[in-house]
Protein backbone atom coordinates (compact mmCIF):
# COMPACT_ATOMS: atom_id res chain seq x y z
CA UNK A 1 204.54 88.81 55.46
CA UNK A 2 207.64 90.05 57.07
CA UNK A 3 205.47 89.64 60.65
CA UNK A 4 204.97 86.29 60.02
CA UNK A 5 208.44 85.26 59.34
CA UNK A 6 209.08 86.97 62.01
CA UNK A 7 206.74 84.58 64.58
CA UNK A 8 208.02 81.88 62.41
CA UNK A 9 211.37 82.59 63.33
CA UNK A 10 210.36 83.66 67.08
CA UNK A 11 208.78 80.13 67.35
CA UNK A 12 211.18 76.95 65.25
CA UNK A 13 209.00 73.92 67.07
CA UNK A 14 205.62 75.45 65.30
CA UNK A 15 205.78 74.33 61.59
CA UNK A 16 205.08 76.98 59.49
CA UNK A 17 203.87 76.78 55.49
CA UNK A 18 203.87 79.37 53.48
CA UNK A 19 200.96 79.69 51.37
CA UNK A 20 201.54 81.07 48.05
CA UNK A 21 198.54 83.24 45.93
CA UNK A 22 197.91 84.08 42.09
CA UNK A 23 195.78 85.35 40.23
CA UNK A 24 193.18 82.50 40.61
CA UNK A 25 193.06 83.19 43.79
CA UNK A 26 191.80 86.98 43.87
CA UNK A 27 188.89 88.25 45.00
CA UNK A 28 185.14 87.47 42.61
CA UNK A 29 187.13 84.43 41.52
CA UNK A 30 185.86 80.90 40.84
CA UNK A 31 182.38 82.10 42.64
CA UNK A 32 180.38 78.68 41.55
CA UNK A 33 182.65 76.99 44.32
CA UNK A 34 180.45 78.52 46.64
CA UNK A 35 178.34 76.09 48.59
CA UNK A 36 174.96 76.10 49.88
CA UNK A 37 175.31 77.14 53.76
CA UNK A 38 172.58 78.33 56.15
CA UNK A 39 172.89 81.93 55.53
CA UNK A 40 175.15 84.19 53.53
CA UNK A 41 179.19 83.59 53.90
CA UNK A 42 181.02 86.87 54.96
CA UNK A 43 183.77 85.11 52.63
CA UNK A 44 181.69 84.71 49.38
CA UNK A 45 183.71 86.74 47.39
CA UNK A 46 187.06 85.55 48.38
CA UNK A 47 186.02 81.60 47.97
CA UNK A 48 188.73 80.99 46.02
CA UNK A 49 191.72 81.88 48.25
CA UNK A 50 190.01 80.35 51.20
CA UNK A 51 188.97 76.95 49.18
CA UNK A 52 192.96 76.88 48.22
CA UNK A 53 193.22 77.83 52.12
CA UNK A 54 191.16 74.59 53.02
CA UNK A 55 192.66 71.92 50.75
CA UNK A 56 196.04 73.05 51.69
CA UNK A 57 195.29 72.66 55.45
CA UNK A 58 194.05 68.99 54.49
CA UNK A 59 197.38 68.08 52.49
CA UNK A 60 199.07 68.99 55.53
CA UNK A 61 196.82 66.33 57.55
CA UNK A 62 195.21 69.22 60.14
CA UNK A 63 191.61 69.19 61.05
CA UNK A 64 191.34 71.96 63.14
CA UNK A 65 191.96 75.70 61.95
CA UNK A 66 191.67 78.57 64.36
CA UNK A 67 190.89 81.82 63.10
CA UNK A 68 191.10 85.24 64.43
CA UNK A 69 187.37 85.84 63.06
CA UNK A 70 186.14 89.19 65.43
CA UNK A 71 189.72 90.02 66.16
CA UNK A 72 188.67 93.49 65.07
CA UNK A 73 185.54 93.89 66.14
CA UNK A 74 186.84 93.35 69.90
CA UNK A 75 189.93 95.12 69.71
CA UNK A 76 189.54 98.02 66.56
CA UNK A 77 186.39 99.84 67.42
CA UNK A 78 184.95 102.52 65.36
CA UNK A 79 184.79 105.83 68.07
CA UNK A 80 181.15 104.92 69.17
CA UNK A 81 182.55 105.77 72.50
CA UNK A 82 182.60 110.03 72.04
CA UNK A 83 178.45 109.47 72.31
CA UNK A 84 179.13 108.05 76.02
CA UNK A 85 181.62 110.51 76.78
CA UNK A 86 179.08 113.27 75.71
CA UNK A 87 176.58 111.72 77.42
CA UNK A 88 178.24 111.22 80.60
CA UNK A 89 179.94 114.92 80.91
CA UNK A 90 183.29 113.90 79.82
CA UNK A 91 183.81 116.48 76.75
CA UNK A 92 187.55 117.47 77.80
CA UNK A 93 188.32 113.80 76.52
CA UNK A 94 185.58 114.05 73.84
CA UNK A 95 187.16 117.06 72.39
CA UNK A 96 190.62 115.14 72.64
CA UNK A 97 189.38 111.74 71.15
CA UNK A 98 187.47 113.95 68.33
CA UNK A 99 190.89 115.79 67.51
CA UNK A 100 192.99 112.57 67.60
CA UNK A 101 190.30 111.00 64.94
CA UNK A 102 190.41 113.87 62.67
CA UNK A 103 194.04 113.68 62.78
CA UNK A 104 194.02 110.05 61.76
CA UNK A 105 191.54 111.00 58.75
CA UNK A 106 193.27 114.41 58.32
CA UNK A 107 189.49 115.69 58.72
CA UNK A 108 187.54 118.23 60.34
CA UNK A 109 186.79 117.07 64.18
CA UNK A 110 183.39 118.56 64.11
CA UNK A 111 181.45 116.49 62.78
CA UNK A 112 182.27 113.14 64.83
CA UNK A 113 181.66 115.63 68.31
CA UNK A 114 178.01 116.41 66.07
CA UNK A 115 177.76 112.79 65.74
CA UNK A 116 178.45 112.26 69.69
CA UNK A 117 175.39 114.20 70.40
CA UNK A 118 172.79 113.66 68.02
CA UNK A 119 173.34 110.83 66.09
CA UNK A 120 175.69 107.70 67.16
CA UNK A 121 175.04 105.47 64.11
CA UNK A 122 177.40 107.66 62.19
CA UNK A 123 180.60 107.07 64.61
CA UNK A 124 179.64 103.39 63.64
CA UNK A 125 179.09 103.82 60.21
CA UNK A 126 175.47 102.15 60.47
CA UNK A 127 174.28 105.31 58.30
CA UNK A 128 176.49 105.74 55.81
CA UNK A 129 174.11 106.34 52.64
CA UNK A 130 173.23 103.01 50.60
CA UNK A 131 172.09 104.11 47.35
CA UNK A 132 172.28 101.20 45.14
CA UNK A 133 169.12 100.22 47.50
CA UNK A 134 165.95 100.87 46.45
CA UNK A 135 163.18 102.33 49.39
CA UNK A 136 161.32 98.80 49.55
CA UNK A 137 164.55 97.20 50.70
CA UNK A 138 165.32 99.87 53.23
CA UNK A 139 161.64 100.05 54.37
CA UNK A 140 161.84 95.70 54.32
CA UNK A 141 165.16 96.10 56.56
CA UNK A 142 163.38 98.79 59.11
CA UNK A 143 160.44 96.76 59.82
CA UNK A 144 161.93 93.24 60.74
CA UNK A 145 164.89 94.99 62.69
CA UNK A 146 164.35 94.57 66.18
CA UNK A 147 165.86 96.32 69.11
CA UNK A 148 168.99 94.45 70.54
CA UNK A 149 167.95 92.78 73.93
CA UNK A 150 170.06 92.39 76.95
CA UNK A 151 172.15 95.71 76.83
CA UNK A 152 170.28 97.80 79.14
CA UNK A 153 172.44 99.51 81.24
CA UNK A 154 174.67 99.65 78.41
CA UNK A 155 176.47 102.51 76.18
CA UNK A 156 176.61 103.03 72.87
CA UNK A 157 180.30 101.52 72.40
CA UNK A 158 179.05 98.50 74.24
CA UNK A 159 175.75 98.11 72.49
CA UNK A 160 177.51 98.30 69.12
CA UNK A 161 180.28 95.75 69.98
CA UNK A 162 177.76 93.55 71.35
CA UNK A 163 176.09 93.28 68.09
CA UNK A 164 178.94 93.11 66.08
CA UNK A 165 180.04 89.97 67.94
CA UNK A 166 176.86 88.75 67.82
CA UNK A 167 176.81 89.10 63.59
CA UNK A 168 180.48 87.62 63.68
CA UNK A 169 179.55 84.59 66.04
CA UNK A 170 176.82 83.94 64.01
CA UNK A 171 178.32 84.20 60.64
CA UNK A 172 181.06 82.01 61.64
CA UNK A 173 178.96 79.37 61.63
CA UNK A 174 178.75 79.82 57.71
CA UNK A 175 182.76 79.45 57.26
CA UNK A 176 182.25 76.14 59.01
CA UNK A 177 180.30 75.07 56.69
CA UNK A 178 182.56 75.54 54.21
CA UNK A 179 185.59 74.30 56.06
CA UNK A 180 183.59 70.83 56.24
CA UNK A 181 183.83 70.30 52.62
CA UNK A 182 187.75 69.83 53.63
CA UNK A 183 187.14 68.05 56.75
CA UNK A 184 188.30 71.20 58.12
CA UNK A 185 186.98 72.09 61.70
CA UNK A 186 186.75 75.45 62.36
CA UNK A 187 187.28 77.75 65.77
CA UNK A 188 186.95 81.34 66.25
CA UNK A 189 188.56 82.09 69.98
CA UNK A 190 187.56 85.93 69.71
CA UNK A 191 184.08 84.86 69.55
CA UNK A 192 184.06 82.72 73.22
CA UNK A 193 182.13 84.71 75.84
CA UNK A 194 184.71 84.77 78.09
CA UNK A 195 186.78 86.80 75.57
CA UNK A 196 183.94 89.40 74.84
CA UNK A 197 183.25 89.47 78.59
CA UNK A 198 186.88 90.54 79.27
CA UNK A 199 187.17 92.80 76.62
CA UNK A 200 183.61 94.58 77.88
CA UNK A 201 185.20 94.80 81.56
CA UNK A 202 187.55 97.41 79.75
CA UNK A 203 185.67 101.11 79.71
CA UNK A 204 184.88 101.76 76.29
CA UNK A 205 187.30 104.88 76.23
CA UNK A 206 190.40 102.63 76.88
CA UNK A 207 189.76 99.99 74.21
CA UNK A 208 189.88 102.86 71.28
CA UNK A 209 193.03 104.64 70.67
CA UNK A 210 193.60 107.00 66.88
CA UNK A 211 197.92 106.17 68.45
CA UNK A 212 197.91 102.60 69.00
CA UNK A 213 196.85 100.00 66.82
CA UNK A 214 194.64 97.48 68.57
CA UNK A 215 196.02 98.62 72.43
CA UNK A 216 194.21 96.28 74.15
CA UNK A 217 195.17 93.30 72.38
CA UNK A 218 198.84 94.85 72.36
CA UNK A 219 198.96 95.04 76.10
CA UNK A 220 197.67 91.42 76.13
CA UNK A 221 200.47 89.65 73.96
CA UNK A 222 203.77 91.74 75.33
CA UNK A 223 205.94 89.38 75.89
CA UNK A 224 204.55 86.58 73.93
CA UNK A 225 204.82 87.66 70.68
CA UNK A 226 208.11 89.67 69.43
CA UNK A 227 208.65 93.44 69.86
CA UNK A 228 207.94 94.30 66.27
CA UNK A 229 205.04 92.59 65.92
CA UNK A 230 203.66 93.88 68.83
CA UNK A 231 204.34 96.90 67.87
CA UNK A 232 203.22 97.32 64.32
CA UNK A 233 200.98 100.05 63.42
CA UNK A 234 198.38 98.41 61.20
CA UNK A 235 197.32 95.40 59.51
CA UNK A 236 197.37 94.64 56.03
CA UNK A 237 195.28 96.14 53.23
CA UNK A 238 193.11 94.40 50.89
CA UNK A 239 191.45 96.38 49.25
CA UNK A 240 194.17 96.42 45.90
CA UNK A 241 193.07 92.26 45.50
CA UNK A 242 189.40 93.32 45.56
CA UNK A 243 190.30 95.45 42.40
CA UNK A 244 192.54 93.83 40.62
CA UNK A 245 190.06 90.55 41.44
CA UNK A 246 187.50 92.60 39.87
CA UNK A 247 189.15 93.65 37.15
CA UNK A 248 189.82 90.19 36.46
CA UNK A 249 186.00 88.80 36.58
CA UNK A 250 184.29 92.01 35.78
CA UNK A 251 181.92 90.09 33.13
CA UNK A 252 180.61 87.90 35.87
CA UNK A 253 180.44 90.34 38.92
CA UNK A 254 178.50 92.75 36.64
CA UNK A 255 175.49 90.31 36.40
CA UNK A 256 175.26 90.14 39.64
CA UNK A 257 173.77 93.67 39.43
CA UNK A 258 171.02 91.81 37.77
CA UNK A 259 170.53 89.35 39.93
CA UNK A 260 167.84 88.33 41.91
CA UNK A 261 167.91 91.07 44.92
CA UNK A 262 167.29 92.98 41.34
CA UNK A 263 163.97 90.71 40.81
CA UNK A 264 163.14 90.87 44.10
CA UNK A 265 162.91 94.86 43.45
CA UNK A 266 165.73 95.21 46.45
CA UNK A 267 168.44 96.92 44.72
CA UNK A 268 169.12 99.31 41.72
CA UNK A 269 170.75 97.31 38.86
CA UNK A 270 172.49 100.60 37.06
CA UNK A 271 173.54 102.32 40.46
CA UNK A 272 175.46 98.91 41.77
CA UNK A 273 176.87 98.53 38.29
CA UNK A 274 178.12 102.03 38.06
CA UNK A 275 179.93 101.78 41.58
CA UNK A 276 180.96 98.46 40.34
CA UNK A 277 182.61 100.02 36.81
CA UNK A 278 184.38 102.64 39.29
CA UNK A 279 186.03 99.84 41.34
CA UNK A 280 187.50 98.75 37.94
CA UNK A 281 189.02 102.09 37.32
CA UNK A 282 190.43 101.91 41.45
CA UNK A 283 188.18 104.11 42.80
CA UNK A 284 187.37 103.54 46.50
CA UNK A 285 184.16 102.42 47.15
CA UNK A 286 182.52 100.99 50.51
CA UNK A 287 183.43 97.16 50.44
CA UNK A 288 182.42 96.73 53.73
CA UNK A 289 178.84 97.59 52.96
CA UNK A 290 179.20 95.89 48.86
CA UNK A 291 180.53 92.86 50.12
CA UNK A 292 177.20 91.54 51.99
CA UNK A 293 175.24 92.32 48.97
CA UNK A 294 177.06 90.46 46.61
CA UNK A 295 177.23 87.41 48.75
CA UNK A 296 173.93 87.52 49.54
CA UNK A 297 172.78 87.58 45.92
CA UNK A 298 175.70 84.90 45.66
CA UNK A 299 173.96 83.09 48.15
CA UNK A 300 170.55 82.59 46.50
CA UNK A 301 172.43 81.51 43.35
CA UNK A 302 173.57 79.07 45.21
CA UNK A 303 170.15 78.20 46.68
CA UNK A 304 168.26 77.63 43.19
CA UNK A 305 170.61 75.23 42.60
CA UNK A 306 170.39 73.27 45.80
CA UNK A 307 166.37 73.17 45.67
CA UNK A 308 166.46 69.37 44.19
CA UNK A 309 167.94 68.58 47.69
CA UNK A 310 166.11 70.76 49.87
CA UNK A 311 162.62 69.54 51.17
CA UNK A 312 160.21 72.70 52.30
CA UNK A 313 157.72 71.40 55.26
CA UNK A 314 155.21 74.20 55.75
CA UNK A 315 154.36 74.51 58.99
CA UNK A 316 151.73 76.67 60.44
């Protein structure tokens, strides 16, 4: 908040609003405003702050809203890069990069320079253990995934950003969707391909930094934006709404558990339930991976109710 009075301040002709939040605005809140869009929303589970985000931007008569949607998939990268500095020789800077990231995580080093060499998914996180899956889903998931095209020639850090934009560009099309409702257009400038492409013409080893917070992006905006916001060290954590928003609607999020990725024999009811309960209590647990799931089984909710208006052509 203080950053953005600051830019407020930095910048009188832009009119700024501030947008105020309660508690019927956290996170698992008012989840039948969900609508029916063409694939799962990235934003399911936080539909009511961004529904109160969308009527406010139509009170104030706007119809475009730009986002910064991929901001940290181009410019935060996991350190995918220490598999192409082990690949390519470079393990003076591997050893340094693995040091500065155990540092950050106050963890041993050795297992991210493991990681470099044998198994890159991990710096990504891609194989962090799922286990409120059951083996049909991750058998289901290994069969239809198919091998990214267009990145030979390509490293690991490049391979994985590429896809990441590619999931983000995609998804985005989902929050459009919902922004329509409002008459709200939405654009995503960190998606363009001009942006990716100049972000890719930066070795992989210079976009990641365990000093800097987003350093490529920093360099970018000195002198546009104020010193202390270019500076800052991090961005803001929301992981406290997602408990306290679960806290709130624990009834409802709990039968999602039993939902139909449940029917469909995808995921294990009492394992999701239990990591659910342990949210309540504040325990970290992997939103980034829990998220997906529940707006996917959000999503087909949302599709049994929209089959009156949906007409299936089956086509050989």
């Amino acid at each position: 908040m203080d950053h953005a009075r600051t830019v407020a301040r930095a910048f009188p002709s832009i009119r700024h609003r501030f947008m105020a939040l309660g508690r019927e605005h956290l996170p698992f809140t008012d989840l039948d405003a969900l609508v029916l869009t063409d694939e799962p929303a990235p934003s399911a589970v936080t539909v009511a702050q961004l529904c109160h985000e969308f009527a406010l931007l139509s009170e104030e008569g706007a119809f475009v809203h730009l986002t910064g949607d991929g901001g940290d998939t181009l410019f935060m990268p996991p350190p995918v890069h220490l598999a192409d500095l082990a690949r390519s020789g470079r393990l003076v800077r591997l050893a340094r990069d693995a040091r500065a990231w155990g540092r950050l995580y106050r963890s041993s080093p050795w297992p991210a320079v493991a990681a470099a060499w044998s198994a890159p998914d991990r710096l990504a996180g891609v194989a962090l253990p799922k286990p409120w899956l059951t083996r049909q889903a991750t058998a289901l998931a290994e069969s239809v995934i198919s091998p990214e095209t267009g990145v030979d020639g390509l490293g690991y850090a490049d391979r994985h950003l590429l896809a990441e934009a590619r999931y983000v560009g995609r998804t985005a099309a989902t929050e459009n969707q919902l922004a329509a409702a409002y008459g709200i257009e939405m654009h995503n400038p960190y998606t363009d391909a001009r942006v990716l492409e100049a972000v890719m013409s930066v070795p992989a080893s210079d976009r990641w930094s365990a000093r800097r917070y987003k350093p490529l992006l920093t360099d970018a905006v000195v002198g546009l934006l104020p010193g202390e916001v270019v500076r800052r060290g991090s961005k803001g954590l929301f992981a406290v709404d997602h408990h306290h928003g679960l806290r709130a609607n624990q009834e409802n999020v709990l039968e999602l558990a039993d939902g139909h990725l449940a029917d469909l024999g995808l995921v294990r009811p009492a394992v999701l339930r239990s990591l659910l309960r342990r949210a309540v209590l504040g325990v970290d647990v992997p939103w980034g991976l829990l998220e997906p799931l529940l707006g996917t089984e959000l999503w087909l909710r949302v599709s049994d109710t929209a089959t009156e208006r949906v007409r299936w052509e089956d086509r050989p």
